[in-house]
PDB file of N, CA and C in Angstrom:
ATOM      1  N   UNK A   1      -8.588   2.345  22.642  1.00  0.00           N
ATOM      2  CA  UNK A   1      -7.301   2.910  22.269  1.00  0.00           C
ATOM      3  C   UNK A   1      -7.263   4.381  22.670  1.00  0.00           C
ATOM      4  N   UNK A   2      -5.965   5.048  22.816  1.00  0.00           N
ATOM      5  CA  UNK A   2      -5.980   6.271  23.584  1.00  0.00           C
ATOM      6  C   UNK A   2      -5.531   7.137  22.315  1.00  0.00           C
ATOM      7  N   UNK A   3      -6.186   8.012  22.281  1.00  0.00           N
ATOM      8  CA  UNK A   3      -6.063  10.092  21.409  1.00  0.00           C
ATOM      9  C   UNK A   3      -4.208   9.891  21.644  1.00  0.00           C
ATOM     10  N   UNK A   4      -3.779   9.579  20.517  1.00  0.00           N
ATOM     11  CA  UNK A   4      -2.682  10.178  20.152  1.00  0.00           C
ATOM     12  C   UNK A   4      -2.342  11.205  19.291  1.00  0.00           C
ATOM     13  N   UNK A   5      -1.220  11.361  19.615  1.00  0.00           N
ATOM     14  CA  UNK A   5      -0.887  12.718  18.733  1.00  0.00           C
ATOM     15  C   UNK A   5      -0.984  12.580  16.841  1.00  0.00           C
ATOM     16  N   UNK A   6      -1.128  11.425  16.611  1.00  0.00           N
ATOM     17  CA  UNK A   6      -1.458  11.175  15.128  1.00  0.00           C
ATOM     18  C   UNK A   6      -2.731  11.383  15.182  1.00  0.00           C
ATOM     19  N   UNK A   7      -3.594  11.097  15.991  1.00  0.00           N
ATOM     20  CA  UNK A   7      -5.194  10.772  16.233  1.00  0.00           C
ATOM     21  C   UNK A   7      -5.852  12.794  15.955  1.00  0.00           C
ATOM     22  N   UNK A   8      -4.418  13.493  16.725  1.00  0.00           N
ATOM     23  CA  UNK A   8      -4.939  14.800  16.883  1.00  0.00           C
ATOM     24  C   UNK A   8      -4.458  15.408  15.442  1.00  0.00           C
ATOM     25  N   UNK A   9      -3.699  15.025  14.984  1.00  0.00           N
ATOM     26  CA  UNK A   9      -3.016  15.618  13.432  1.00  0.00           C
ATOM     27  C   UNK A   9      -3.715  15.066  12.148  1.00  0.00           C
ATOM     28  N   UNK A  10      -4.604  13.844  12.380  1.00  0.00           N
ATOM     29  CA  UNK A  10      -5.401  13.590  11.493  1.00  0.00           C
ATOM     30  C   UNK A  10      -6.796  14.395  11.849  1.00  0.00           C
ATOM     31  N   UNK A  11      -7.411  14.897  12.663  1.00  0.00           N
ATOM     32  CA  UNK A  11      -8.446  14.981  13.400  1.00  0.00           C
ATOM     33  C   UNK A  11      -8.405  16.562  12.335  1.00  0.00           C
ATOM     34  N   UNK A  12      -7.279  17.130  12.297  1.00  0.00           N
ATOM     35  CA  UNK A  12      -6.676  18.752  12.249  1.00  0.00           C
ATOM     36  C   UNK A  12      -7.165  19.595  13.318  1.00  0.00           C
ATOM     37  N   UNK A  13      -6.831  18.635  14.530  1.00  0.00           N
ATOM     38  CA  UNK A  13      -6.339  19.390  15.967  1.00  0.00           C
ATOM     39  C   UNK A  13      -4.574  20.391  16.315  1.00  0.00           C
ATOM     40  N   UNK A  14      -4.215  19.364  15.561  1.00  0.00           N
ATOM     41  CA  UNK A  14      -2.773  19.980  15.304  1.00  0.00           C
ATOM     42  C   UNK A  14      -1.989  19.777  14.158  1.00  0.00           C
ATOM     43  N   UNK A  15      -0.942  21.236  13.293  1.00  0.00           N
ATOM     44  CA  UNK A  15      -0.911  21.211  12.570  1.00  0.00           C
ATOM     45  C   UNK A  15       0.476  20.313  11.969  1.00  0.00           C
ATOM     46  N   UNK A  16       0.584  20.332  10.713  1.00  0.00           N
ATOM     47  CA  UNK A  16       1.449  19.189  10.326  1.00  0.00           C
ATOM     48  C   UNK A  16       2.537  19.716   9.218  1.00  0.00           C
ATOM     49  N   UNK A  17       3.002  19.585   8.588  1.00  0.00           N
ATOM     50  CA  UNK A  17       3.976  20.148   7.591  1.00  0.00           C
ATOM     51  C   UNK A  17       3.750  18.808   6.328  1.00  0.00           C
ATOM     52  N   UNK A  18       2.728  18.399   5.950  1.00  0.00           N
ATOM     53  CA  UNK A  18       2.299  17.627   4.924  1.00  0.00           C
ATOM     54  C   UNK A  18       3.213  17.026   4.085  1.00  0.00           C
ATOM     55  N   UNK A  19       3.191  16.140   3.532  1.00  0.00           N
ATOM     56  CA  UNK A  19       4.150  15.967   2.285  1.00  0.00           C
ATOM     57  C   UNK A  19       3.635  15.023   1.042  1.00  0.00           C
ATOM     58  N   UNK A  20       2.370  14.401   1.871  1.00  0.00           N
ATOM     59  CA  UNK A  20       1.563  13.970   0.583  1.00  0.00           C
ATOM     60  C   UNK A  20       0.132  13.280   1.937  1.00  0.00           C
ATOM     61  N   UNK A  21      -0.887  12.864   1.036  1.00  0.00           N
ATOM     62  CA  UNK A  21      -1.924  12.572   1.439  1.00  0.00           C
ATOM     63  C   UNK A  21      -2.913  11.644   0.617  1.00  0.00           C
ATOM     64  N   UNK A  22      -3.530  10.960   1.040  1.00  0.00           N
ATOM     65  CA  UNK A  22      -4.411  10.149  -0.351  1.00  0.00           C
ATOM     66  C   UNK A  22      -5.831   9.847   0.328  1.00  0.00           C
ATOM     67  N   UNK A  23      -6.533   8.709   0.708  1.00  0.00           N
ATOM     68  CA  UNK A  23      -7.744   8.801   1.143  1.00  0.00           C
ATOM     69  C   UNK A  23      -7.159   6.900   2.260  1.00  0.00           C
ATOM     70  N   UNK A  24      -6.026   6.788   2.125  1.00  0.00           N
ATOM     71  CA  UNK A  24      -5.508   6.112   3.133  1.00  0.00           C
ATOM     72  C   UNK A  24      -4.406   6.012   4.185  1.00  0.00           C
ATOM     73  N   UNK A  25      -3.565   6.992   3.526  1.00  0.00           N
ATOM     74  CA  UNK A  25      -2.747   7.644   4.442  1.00  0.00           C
ATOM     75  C   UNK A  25      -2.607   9.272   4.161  1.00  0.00           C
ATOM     76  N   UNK A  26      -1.683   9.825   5.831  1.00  0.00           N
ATOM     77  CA  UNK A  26      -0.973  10.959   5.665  1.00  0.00           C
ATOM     78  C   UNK A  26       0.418  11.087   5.607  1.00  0.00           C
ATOM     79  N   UNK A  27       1.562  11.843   5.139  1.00  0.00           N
ATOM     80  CA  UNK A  27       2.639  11.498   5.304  1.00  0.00           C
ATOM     81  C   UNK A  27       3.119  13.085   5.751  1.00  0.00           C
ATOM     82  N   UNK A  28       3.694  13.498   6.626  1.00  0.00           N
ATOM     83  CA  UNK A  28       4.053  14.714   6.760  1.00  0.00           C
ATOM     84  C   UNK A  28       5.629  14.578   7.287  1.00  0.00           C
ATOM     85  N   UNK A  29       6.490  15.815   7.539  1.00  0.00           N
ATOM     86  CA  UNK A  29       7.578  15.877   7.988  1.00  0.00           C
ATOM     87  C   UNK A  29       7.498  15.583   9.643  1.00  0.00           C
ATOM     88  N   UNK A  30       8.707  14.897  10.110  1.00  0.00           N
ATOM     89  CA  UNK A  30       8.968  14.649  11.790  1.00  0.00           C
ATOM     90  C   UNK A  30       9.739  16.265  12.433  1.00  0.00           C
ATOM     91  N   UNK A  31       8.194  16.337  13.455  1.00  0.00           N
ATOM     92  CA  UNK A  31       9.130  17.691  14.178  1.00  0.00           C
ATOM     93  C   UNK A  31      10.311  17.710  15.216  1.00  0.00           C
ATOM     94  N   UNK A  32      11.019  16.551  14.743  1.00  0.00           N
ATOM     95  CA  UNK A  32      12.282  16.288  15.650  1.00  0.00           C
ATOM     96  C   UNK A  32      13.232  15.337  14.440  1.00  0.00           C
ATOM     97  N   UNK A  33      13.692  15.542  13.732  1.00  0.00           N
ATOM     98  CA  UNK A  33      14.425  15.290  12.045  1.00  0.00           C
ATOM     99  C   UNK A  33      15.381  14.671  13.243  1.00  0.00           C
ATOM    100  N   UNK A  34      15.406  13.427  12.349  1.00  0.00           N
ATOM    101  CA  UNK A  34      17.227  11.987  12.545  1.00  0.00           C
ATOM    102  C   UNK A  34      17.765  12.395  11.201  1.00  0.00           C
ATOM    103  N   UNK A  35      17.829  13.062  10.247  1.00  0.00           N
ATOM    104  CA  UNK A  35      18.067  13.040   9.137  1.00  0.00           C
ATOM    105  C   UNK A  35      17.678  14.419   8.429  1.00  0.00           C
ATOM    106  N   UNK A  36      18.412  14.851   7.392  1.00  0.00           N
ATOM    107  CA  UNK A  36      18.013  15.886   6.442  1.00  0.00           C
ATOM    108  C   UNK A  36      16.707  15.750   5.634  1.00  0.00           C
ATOM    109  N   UNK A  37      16.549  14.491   5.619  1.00  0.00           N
ATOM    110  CA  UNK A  37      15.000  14.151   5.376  1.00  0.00           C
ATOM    111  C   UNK A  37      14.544  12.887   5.891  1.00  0.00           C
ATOM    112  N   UNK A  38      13.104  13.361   6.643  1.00  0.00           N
ATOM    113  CA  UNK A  38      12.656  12.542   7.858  1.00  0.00           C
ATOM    114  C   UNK A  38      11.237  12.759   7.830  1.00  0.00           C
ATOM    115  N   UNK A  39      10.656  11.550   7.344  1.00  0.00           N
ATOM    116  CA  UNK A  39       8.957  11.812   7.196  1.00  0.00           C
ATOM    117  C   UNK A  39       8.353  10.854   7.428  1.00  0.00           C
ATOM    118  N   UNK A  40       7.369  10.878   8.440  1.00  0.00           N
ATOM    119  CA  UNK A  40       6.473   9.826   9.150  1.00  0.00           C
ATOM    120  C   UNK A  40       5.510   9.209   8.157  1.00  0.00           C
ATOM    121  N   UNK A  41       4.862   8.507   7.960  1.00  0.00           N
ATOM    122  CA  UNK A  41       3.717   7.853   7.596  1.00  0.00           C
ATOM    123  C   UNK A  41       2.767   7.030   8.190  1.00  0.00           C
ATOM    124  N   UNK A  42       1.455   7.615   8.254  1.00  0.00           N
ATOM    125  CA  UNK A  42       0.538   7.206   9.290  1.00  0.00           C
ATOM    126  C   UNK A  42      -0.699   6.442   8.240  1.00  0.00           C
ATOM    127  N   UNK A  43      -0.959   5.546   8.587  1.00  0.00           N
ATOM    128  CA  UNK A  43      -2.295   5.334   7.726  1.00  0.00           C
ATOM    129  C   UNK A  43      -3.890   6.092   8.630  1.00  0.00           C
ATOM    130  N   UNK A  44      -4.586   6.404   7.650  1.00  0.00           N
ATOM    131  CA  UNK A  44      -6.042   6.588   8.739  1.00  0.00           C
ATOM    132  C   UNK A  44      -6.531   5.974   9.406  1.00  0.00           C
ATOM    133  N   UNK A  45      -6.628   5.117   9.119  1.00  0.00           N
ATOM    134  CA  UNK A  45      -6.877   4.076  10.119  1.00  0.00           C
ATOM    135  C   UNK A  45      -6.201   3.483  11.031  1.00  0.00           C
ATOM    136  N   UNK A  46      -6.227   3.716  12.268  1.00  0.00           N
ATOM    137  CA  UNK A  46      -5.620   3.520  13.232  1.00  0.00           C
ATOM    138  C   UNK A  46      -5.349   2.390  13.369  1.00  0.00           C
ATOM    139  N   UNK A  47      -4.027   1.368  14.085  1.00  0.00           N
ATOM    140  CA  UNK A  47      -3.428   0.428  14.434  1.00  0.00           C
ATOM    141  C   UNK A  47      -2.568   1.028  14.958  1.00  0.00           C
ATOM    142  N   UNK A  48      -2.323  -0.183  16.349  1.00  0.00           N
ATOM    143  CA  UNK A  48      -1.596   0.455  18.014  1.00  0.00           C
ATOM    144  C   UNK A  48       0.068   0.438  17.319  1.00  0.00           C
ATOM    145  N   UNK A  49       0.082  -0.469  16.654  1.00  0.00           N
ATOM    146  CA  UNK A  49       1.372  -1.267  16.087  1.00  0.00           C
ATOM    147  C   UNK A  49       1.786  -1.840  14.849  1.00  0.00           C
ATOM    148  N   UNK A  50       2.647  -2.363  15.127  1.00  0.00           N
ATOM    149  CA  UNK A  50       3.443  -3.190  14.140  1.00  0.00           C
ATOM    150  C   UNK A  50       2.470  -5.048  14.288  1.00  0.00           C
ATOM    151  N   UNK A  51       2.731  -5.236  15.403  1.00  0.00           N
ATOM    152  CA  UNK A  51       2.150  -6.469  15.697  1.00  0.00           C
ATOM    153  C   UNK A  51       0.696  -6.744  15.924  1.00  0.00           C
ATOM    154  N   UNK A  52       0.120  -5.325  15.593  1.00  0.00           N
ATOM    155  CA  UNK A  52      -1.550  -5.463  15.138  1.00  0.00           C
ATOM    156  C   UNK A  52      -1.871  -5.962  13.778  1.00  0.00           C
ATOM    157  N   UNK A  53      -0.723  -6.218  12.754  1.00  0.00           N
ATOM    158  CA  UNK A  53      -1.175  -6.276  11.381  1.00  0.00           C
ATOM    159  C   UNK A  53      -1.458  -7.368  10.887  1.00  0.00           C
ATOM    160  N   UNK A  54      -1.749  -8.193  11.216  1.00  0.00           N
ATOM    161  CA  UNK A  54      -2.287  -9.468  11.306  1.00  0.00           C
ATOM    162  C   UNK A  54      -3.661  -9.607  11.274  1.00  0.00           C
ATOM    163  N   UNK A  55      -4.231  -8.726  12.423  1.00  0.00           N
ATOM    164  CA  UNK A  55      -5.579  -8.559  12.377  1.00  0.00           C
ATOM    165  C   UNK A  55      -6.268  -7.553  11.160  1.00  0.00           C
ATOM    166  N   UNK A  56      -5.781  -7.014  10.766  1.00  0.00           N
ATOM    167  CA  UNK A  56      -6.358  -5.473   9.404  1.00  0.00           C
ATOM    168  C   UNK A  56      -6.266  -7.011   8.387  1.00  0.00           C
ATOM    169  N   UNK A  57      -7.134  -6.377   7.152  1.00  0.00           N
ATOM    170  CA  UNK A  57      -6.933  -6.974   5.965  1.00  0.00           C
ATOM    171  C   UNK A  57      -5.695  -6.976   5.164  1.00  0.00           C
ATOM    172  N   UNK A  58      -5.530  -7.679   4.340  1.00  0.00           N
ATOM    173  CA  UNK A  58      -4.278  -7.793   3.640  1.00  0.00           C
ATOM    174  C   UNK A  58      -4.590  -6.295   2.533  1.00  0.00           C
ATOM    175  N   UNK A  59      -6.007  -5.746   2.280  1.00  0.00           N
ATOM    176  CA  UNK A  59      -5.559  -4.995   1.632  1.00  0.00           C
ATOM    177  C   UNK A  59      -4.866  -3.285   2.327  1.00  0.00           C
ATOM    178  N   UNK A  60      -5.490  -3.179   3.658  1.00  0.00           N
ATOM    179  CA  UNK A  60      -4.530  -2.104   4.838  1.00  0.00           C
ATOM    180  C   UNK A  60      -3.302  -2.243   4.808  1.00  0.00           C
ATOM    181  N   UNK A  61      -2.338  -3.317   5.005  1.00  0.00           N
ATOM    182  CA  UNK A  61      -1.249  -3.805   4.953  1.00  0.00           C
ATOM    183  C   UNK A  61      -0.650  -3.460   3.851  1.00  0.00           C
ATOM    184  N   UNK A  62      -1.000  -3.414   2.383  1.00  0.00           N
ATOM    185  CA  UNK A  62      -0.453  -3.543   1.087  1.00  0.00           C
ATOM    186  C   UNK A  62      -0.906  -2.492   0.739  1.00  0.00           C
ATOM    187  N   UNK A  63      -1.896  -1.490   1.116  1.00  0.00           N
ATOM    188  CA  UNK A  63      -1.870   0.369   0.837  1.00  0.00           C
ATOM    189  C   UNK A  63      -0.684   0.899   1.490  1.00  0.00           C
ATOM    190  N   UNK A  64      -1.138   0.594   2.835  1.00  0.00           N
ATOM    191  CA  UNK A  64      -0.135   1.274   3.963  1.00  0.00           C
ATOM    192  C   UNK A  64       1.317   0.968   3.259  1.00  0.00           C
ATOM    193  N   UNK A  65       1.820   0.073   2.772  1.00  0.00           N
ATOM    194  CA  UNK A  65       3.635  -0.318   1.899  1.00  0.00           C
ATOM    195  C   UNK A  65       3.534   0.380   1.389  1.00  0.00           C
ATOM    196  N   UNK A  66       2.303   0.235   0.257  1.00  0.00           N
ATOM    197  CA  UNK A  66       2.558   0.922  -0.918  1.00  0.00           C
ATOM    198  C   UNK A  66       2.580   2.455  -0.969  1.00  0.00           C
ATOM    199  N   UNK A  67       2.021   3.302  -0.024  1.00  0.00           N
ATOM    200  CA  UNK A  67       1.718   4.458   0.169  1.00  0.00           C
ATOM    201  C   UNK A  67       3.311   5.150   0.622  1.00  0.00           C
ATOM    202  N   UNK A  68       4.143   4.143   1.675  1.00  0.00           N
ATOM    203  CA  UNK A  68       5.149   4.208   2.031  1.00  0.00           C
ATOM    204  C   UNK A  68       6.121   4.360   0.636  1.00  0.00           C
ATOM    205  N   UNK A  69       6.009   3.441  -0.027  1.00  0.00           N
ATOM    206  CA  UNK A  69       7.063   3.508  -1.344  1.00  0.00           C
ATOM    207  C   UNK A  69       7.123   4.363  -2.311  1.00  0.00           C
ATOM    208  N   UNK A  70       5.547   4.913  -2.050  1.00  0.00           N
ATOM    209  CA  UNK A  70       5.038   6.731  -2.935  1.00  0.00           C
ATOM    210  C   UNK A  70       5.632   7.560  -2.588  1.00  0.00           C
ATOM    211  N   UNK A  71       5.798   7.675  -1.424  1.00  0.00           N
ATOM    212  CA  UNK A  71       5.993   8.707  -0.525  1.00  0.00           C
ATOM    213  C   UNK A  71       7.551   8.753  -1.023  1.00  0.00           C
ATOM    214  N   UNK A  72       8.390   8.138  -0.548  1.00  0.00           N
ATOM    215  CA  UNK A  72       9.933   7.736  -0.817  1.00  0.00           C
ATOM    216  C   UNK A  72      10.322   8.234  -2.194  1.00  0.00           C
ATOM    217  N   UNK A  73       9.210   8.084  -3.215  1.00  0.00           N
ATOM    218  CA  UNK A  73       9.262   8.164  -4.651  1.00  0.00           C
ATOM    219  C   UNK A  73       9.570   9.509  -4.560  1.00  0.00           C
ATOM    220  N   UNK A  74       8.236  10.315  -3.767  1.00  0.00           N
ATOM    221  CA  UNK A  74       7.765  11.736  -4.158  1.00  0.00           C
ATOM    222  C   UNK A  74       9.138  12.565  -3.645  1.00  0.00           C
ATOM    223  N   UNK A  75       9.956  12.019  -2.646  1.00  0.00           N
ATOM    224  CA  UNK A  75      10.813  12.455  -1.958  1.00  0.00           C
ATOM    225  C   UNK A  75      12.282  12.943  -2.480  1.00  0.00           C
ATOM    226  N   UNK A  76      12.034  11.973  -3.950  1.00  0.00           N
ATOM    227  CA  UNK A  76      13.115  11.611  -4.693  1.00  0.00           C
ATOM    228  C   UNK A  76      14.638  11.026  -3.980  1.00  0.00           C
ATOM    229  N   UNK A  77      14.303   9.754  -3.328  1.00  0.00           N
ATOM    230  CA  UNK A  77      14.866   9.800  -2.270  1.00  0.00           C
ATOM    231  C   UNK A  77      15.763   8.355  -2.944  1.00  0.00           C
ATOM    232  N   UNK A  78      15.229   7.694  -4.280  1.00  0.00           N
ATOM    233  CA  UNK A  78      15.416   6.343  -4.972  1.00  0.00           C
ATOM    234  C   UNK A  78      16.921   6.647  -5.045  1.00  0.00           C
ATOM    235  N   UNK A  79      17.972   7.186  -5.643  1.00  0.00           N
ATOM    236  CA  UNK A  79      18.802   7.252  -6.236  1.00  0.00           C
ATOM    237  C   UNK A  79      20.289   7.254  -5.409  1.00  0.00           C
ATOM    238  N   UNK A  80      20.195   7.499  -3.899  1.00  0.00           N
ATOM    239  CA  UNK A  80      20.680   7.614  -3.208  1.00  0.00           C
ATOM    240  C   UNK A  80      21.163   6.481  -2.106  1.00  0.00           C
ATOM    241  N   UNK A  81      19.662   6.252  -2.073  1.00  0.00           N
ATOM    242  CA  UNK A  81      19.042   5.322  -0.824  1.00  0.00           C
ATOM    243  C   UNK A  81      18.437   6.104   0.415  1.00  0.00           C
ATOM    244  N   UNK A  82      17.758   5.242   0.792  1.00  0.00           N
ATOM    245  CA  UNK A  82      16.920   5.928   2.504  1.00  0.00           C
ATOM    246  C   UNK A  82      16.947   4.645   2.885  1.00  0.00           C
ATOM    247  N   UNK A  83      16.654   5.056   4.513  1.00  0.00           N
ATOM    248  CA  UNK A  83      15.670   3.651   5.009  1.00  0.00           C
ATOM    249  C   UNK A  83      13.878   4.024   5.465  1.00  0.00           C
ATOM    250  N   UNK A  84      13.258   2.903   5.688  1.00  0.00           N
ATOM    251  CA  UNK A  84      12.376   2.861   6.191  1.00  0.00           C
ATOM    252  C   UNK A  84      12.466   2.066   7.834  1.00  0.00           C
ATOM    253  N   UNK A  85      11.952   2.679   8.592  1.00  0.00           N
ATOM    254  CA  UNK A  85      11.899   2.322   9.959  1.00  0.00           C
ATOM    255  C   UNK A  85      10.458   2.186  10.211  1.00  0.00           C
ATOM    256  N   UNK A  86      10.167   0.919  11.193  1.00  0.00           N
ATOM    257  CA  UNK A  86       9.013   0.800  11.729  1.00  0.00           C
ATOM    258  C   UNK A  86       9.574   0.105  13.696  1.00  0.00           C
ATOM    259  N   UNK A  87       9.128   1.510  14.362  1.00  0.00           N
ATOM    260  CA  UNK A  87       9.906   1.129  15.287  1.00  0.00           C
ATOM    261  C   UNK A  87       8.005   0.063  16.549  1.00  0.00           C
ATOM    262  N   UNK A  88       8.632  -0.679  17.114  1.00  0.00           N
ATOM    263  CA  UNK A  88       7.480  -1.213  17.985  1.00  0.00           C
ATOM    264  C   UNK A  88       8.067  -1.584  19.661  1.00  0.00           C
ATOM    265  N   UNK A  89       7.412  -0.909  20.325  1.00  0.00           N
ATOM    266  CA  UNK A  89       7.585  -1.453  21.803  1.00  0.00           C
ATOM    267  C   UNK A  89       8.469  -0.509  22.304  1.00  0.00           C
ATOM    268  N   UNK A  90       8.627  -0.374  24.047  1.00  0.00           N
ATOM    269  CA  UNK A  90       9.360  -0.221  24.596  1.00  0.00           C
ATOM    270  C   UNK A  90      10.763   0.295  23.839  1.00  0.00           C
ATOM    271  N   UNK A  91      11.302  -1.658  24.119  1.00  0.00           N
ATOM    272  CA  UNK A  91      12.455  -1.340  23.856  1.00  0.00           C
ATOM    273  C   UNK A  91      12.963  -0.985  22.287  1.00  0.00           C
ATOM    274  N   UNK A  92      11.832  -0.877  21.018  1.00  0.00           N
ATOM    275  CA  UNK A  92      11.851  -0.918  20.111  1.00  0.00           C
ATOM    276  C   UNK A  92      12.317   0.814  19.623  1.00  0.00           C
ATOM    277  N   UNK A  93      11.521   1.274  21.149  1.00  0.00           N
ATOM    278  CA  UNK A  93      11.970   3.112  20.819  1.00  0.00           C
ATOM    279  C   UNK A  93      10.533   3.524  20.375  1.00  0.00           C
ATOM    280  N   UNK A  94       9.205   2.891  20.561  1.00  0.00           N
ATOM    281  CA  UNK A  94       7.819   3.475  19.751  1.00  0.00           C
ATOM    282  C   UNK A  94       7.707   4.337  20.754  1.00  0.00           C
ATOM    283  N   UNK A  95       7.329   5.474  20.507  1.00  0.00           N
ATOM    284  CA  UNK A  95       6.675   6.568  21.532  1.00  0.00           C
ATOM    285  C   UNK A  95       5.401   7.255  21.159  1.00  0.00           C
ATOM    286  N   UNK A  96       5.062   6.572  19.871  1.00  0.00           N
ATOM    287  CA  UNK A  96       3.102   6.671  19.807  1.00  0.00           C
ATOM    288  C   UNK A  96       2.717   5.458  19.319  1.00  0.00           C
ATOM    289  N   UNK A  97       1.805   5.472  20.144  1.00  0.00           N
ATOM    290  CA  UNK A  97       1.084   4.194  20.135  1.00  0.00           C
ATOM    291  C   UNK A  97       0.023   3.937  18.547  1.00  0.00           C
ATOM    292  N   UNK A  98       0.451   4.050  17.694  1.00  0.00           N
ATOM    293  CA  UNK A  98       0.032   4.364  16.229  1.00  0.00           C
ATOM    294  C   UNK A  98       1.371   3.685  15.288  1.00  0.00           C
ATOM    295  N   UNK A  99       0.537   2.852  14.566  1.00  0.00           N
ATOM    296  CA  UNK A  99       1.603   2.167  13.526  1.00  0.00           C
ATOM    297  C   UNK A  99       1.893   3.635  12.456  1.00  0.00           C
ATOM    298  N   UNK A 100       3.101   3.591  12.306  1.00  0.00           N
ATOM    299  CA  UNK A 100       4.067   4.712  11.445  1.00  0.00           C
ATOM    300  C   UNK A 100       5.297   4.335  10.658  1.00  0.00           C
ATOM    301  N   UNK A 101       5.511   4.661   9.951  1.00  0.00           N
ATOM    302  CA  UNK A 101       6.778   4.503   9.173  1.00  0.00           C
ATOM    303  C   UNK A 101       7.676   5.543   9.073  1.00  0.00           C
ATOM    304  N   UNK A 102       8.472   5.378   9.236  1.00  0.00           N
ATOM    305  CA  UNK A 102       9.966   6.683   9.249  1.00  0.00           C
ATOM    306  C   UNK A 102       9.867   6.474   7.746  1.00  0.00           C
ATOM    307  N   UNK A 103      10.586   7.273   7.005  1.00  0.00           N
ATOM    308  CA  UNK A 103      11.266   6.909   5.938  1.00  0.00           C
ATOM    309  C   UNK A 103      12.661   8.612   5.954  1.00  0.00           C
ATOM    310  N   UNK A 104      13.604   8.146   6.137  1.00  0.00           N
ATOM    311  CA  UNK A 104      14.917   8.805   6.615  1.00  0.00           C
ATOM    312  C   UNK A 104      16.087   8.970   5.236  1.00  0.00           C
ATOM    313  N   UNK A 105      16.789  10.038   4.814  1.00  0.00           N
ATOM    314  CA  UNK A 105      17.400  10.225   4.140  1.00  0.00           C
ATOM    315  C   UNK A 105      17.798  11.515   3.620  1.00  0.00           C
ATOM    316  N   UNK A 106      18.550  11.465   2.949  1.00  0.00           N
ATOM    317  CA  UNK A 106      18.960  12.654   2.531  1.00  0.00           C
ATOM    318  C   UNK A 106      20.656  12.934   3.137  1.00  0.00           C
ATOM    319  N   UNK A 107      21.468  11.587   3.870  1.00  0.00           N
ATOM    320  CA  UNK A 107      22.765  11.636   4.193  1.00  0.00           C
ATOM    321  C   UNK A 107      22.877  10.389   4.000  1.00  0.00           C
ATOM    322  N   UNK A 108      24.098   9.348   3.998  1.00  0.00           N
ATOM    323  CA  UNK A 108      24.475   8.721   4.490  1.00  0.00           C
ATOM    324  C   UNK A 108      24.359   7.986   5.888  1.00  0.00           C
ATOM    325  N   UNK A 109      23.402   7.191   5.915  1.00  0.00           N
ATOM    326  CA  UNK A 109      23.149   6.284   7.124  1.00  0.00           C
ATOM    327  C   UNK A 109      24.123   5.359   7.956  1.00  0.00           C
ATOM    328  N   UNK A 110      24.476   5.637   9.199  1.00  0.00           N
ATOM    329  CA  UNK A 110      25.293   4.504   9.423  1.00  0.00           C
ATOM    330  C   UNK A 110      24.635   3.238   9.963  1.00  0.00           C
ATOM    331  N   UNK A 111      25.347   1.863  10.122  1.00  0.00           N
ATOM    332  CA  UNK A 111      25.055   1.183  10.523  1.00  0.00           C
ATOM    333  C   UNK A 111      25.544  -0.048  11.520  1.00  0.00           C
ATOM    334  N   UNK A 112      25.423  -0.408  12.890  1.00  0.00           N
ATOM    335  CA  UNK A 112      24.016  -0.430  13.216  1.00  0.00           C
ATOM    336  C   UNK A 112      23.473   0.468  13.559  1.00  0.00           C
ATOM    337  N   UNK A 113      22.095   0.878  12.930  1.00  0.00           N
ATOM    338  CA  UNK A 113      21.343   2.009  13.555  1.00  0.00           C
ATOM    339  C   UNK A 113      21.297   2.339  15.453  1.00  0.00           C
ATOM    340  N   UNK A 114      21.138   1.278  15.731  1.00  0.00           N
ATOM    341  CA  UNK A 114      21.074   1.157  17.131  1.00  0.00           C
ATOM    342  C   UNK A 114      22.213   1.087  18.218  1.00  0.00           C
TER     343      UNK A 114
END
């Protein structure tokens, strides 16, 4: 698998704007905001994708959600609504090769996103 830019922000090759952390994921702010609030979520452990999760254990899979739904919590983001995005592929729009989660909010979302 190839040094991505998550690979270098977990490494603390490059710096991040944090927003929570635990001993299975990181969650920091996106330095290119879709939204008034826009925060990635990476687990440590690396996976290329979305369609790698099959292979990780069911318990990677069910931190990585759950870490996602903390995060959203910490954001105070419940009362409003957000979404969560998990973009994969090409045409999916992924541009690091690292499974991530958007979690977007803080306006009114339209829809279809796409």
């Amino acid at each position: 698998m190839e040094t991505t830019i998550f690979d270098k922000i977990l490494a603390g090759e490059l710096p991040c704007d944090k927003v929570y952390e635990d001993e299975t994921v990181l969650a920091f702010r996106d330095i290119s905001p879709q939204a008034p609030i826009h925060v990635l979520v990476i687990p440590k452990e690396k996976s290329e994708g979305f369609h790698n999760l099959p292979e990780k254990e069911i318990e990677y899979t069910g931190k990585f959600f759950t870490a996602v739904a903390k995060v959203a919590r910490l954001l105070d983001l419940e009362k409003d609504g957000y979404r969560i995005v998990l973009n994969h592929g090409e045409d999916g729009q992924q541009t690091v090769d690292y499974i991530h989660a958007h979690i977007l909010g803080g306006r009114k979302l339209s829809w279809p996103p796409g």
